[in-house]
Protein backbone atom coordinates (compact mmCIF):
# COMPACT_ATOMS: atom_id res chain seq x y z
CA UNK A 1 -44.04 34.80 -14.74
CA UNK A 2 -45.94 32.26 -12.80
CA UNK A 3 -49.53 32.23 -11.87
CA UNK A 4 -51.66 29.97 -9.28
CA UNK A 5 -55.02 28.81 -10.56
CA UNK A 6 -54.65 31.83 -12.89
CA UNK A 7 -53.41 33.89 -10.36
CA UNK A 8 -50.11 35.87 -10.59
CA UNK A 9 -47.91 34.62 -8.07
CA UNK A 10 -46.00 37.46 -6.03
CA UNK A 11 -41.85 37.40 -6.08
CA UNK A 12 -39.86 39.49 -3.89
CA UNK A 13 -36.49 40.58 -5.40
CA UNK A 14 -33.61 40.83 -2.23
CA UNK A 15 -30.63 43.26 -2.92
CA UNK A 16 -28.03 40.09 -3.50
CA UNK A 17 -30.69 39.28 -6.48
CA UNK A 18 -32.22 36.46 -4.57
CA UNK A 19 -35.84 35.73 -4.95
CA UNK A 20 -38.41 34.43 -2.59
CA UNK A 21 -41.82 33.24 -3.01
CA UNK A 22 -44.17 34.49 -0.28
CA UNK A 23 -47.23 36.15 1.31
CA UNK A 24 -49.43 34.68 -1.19
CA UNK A 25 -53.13 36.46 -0.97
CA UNK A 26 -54.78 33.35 0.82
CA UNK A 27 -57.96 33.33 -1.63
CA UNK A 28 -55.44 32.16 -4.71
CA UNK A 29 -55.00 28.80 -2.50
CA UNK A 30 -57.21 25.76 -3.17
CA UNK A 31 -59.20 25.73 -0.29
CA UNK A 32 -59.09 23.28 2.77
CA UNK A 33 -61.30 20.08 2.22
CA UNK A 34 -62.00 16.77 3.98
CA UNK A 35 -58.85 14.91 4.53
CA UNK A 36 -59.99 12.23 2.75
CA UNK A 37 -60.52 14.71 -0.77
CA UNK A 38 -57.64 15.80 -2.46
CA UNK A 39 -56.79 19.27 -3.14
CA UNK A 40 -55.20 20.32 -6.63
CA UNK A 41 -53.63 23.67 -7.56
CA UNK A 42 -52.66 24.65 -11.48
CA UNK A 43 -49.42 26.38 -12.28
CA UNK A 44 -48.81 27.74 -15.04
CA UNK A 45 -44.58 28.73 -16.06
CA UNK A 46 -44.51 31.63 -18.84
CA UNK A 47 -40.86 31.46 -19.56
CA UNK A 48 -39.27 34.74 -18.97
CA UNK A 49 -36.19 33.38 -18.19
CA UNK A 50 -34.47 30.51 -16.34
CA UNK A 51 -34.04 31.95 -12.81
CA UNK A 52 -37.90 31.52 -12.78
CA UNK A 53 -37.37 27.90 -11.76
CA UNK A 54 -36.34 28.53 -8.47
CA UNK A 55 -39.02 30.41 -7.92
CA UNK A 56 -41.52 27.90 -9.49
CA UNK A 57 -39.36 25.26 -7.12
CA UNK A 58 -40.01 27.42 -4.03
CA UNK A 59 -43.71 27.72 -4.52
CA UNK A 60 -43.92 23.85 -5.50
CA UNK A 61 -42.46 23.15 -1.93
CA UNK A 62 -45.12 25.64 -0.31
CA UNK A 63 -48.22 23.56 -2.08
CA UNK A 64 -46.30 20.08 -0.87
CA UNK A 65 -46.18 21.31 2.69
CA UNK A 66 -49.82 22.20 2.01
CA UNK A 67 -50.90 18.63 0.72
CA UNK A 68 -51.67 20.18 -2.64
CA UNK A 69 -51.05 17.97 -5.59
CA UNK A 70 -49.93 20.11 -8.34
CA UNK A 71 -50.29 20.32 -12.34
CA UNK A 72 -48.25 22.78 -14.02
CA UNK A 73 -48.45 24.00 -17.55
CA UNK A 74 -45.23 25.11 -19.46
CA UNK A 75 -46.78 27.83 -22.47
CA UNK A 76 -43.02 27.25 -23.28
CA UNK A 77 -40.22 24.51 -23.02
CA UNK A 78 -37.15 26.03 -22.05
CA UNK A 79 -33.78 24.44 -23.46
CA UNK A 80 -36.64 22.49 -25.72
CA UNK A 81 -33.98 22.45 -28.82
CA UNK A 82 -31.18 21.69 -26.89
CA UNK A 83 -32.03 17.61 -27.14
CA UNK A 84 -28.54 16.24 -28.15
CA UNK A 85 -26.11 14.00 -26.62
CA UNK A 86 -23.49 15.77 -24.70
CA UNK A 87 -19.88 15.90 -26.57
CA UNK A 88 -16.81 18.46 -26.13
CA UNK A 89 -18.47 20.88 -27.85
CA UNK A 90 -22.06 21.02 -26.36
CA UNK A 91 -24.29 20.25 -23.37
CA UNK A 92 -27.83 18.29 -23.76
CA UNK A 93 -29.26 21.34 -21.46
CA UNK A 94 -32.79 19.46 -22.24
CA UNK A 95 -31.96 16.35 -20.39
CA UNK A 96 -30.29 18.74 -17.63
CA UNK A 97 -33.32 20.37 -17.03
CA UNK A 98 -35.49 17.22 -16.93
CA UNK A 99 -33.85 16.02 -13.71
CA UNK A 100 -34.45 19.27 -11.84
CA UNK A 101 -37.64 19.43 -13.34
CA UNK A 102 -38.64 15.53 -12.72
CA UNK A 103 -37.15 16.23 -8.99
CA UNK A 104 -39.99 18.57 -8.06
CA UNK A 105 -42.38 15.54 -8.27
CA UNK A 106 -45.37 17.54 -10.64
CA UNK A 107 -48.29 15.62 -10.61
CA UNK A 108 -48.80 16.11 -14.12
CA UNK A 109 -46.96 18.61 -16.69
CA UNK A 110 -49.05 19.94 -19.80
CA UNK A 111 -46.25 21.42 -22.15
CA UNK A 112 -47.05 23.73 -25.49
CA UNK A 113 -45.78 22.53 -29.20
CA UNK A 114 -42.47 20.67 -27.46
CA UNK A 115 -39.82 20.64 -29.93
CA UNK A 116 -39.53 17.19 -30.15
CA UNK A 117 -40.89 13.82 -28.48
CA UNK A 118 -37.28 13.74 -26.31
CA UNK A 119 -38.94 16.41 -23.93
CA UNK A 120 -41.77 14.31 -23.27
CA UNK A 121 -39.77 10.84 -22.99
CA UNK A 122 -37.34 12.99 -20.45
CA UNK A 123 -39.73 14.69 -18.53
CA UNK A 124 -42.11 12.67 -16.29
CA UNK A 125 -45.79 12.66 -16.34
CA UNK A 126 -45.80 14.93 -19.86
CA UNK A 127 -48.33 15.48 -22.12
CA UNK A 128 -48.11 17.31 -25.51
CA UNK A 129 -50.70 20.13 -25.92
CA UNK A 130 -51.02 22.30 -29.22
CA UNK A 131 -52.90 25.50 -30.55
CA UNK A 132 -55.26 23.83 -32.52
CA UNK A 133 -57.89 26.27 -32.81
CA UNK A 134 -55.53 28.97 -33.32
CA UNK A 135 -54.43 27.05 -36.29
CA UNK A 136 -58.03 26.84 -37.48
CA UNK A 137 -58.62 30.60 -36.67
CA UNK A 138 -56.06 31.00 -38.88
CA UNK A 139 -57.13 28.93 -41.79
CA UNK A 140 -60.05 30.44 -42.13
CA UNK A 141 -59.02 34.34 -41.46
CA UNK A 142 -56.06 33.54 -44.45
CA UNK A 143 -58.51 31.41 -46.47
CA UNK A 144 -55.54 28.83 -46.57
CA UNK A 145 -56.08 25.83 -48.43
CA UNK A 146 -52.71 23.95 -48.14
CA UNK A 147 -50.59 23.83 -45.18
CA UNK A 148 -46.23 23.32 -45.53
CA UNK A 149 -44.59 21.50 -42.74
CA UNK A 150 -40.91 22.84 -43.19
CA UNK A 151 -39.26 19.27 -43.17
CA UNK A 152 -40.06 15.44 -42.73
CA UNK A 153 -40.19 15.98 -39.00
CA UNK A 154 -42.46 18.45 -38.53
CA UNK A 155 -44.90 16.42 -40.98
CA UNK A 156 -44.24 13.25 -38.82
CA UNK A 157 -45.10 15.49 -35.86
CA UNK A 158 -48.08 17.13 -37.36
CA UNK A 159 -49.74 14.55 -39.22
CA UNK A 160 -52.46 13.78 -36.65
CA UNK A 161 -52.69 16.75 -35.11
CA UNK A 162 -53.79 19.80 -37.61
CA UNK A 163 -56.14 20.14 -40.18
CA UNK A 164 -56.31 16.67 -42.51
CA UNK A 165 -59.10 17.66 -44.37
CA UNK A 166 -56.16 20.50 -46.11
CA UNK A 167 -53.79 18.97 -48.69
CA UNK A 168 -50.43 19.18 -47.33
CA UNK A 169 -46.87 19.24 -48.65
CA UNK A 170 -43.44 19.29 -46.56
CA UNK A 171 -39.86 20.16 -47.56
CA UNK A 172 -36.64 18.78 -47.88
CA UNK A 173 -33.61 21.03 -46.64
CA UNK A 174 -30.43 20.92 -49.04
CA UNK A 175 -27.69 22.01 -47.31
CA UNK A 176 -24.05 23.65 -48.86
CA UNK A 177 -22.01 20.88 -47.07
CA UNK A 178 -19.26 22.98 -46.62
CA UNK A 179 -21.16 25.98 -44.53
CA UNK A 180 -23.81 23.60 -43.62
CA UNK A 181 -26.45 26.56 -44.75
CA UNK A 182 -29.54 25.95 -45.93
CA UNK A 183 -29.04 27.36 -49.34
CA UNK A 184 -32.74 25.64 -50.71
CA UNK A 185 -35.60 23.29 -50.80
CA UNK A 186 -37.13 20.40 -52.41
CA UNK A 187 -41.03 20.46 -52.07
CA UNK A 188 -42.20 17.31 -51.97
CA UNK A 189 -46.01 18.16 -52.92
CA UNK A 190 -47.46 20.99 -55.46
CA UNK A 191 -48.31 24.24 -54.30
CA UNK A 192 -49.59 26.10 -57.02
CA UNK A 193 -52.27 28.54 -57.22
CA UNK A 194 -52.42 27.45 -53.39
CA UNK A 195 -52.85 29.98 -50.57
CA UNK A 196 -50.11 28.09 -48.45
CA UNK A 197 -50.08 28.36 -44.59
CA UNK A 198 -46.48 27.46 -43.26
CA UNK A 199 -46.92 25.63 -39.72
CA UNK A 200 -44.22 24.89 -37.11
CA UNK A 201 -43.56 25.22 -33.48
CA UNK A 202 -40.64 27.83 -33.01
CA UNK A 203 -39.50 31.09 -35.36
CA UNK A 204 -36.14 32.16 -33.83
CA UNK A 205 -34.29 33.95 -36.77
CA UNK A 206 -36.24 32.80 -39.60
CA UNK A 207 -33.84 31.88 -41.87
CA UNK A 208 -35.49 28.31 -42.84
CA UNK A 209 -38.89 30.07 -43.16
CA UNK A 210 -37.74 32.74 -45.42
CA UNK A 211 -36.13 30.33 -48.29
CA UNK A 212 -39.20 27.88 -47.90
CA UNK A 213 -41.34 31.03 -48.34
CA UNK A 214 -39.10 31.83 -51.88
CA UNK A 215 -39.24 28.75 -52.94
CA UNK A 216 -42.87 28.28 -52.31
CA UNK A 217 -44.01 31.56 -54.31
CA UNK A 218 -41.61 30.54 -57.45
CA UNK A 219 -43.37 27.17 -57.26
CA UNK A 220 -46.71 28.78 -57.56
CA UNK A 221 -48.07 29.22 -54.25
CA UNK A 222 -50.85 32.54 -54.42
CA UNK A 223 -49.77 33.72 -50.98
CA UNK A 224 -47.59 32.38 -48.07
CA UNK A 225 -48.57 32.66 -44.25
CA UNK A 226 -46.83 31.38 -41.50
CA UNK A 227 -48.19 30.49 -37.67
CA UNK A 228 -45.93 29.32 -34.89
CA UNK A 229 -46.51 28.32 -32.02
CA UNK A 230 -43.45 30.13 -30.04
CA UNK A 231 -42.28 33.54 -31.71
CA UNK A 232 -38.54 34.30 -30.43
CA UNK A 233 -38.14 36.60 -33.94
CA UNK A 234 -34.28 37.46 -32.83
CA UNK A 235 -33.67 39.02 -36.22
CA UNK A 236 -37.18 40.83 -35.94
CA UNK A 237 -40.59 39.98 -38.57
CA UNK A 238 -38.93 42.36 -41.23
CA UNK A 239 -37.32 40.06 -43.24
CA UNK A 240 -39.82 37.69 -43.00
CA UNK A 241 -42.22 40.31 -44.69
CA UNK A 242 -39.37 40.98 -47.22
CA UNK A 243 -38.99 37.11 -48.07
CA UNK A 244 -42.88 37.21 -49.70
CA UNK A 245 -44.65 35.86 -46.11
CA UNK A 246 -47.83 38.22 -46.15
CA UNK A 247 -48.73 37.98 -42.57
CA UNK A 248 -47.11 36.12 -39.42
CA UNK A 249 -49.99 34.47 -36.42
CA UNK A 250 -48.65 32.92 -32.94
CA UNK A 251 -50.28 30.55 -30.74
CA UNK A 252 -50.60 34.91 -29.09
CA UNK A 253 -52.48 36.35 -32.64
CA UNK A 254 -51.09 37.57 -35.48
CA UNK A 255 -47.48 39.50 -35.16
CA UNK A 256 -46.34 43.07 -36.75
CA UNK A 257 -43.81 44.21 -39.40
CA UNK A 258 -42.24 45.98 -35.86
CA UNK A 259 -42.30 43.42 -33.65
CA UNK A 260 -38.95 42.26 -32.38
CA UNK A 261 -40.02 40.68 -28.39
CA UNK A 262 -40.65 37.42 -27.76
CA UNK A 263 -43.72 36.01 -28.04
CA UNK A 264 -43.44 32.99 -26.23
């Protein structure tokens, strides 16, 4: 879905599932000024899915006819994980989506928890922003008093950016190098007697986040809580429940046992 200075911006669907961007209501425009004053719109891109860019193209070409320098906020990066060099096997769909992005000439683009710095060295005029109050909110609803990166780069990442009055820990993966499976981790830091709050930007099936959570707890830990930022859940919150995690928070607010839909 997009919206226009918090507006949301009207698609029509054609029968040959083509889209166009029209017949906006006139009072969700920035209105006309002196010449010599520029006008700015905001949009902002809640990925639904990737056919939205055409439609976020079509409306960026309706502010440019208008004069209208534009900032647009991505609440998600899509393809954000998709950052490697292309081989026979794979596509780097990031840097794909750069250039069309980068093509459409934003004025500035604000996106939430990237995956990694590659978005914002591919993608021009990009800023990092991150839920830092919902973080907080969270520390002090959980009464958390350590927070777990789940590897080196997420503490790298972190570091500056959450809480550094918490003590703080991070994990090594170790992988069975045959099935490349995460099978457990090191903790480098000590987390007993700790209520533990597990921070990272994406949950898609969980998997990493359910044997940090076991390992945590038979390290000591009191409880284990985990926030992030973008909640795919494809396997659902269950087995994160079942793995010892006592509740689950998004950048949204805090997630059910039933929920299974995205909470981007």
């Amino acid at each position: 879905m997009l919206y226009l200075n918090g507006h949301a911006v009207p698609v029509t669907m054609f029968p040959d599932n083509t889209s166009q961007v029209w017949k906006l209501p006139v009072n969700i425009l920035p209105p006309k000024t002196n010449k010599l004053i520029a006008r700015y719109a905001d949009i902002k891109w809640d990925y639904s899915d990737e056919g939205e860019f055409l439609q976020l193209a079509q409306l960026k070409d309706l502010l440019d006819e208008h004069g209208i320098l534009v900032e647009l906020t991505l609440t998600y990066l899509p393809y954000g994980r998709q950052d490697k060099e292309i081989d026979n096997f794979s596509t780097f769909a990031l840097r794909t989506f750069a250039k069309l992005l980068n093509s459409l000439n934003f004025h500035n683009i604000h996106i939430n928890d990237p995956h990694s710095q590659i978005a914002l060295d591919l993608i021009k005029n990009s800023y990092a922003i991150y839920p830092i109050q919902e973080v907080e909110n969270v520390i002090i609803q959980t009464k958390s008093d350590m927070i777990c990166y789940p590897d080196n780069g997420a503490s790298e990442k972190y570091r500056e950016v959450y809480n550094r009055k918490l003590p703080r820990l991070h994990g090594e993966k170790i992988r069975d190098q045959l099935t490349g499976n995460i099978i457990s981790y090191k903790l480098l830091g000590d987390p007993s007697n700790k209520n533990v709050l597990i921070v990272d930007d994406i949950c898609d099936g969980g998997a990493t986040f359910k044997i940090l959570a076991k390992d945590l707890l038979a390290a000591g830990a009191k409880s284990v809580v985990l926030f992030v930022t973008h909640g795919i859940f494809s396997k659902g919150t269950r087995t994160l429940f079942e793995s010892g995690i006592q509740r689950v928070f998004t950048k949204d607010g805090e997630v059910s046992e039933r929920t299974g839909s995205l909470q981007f």
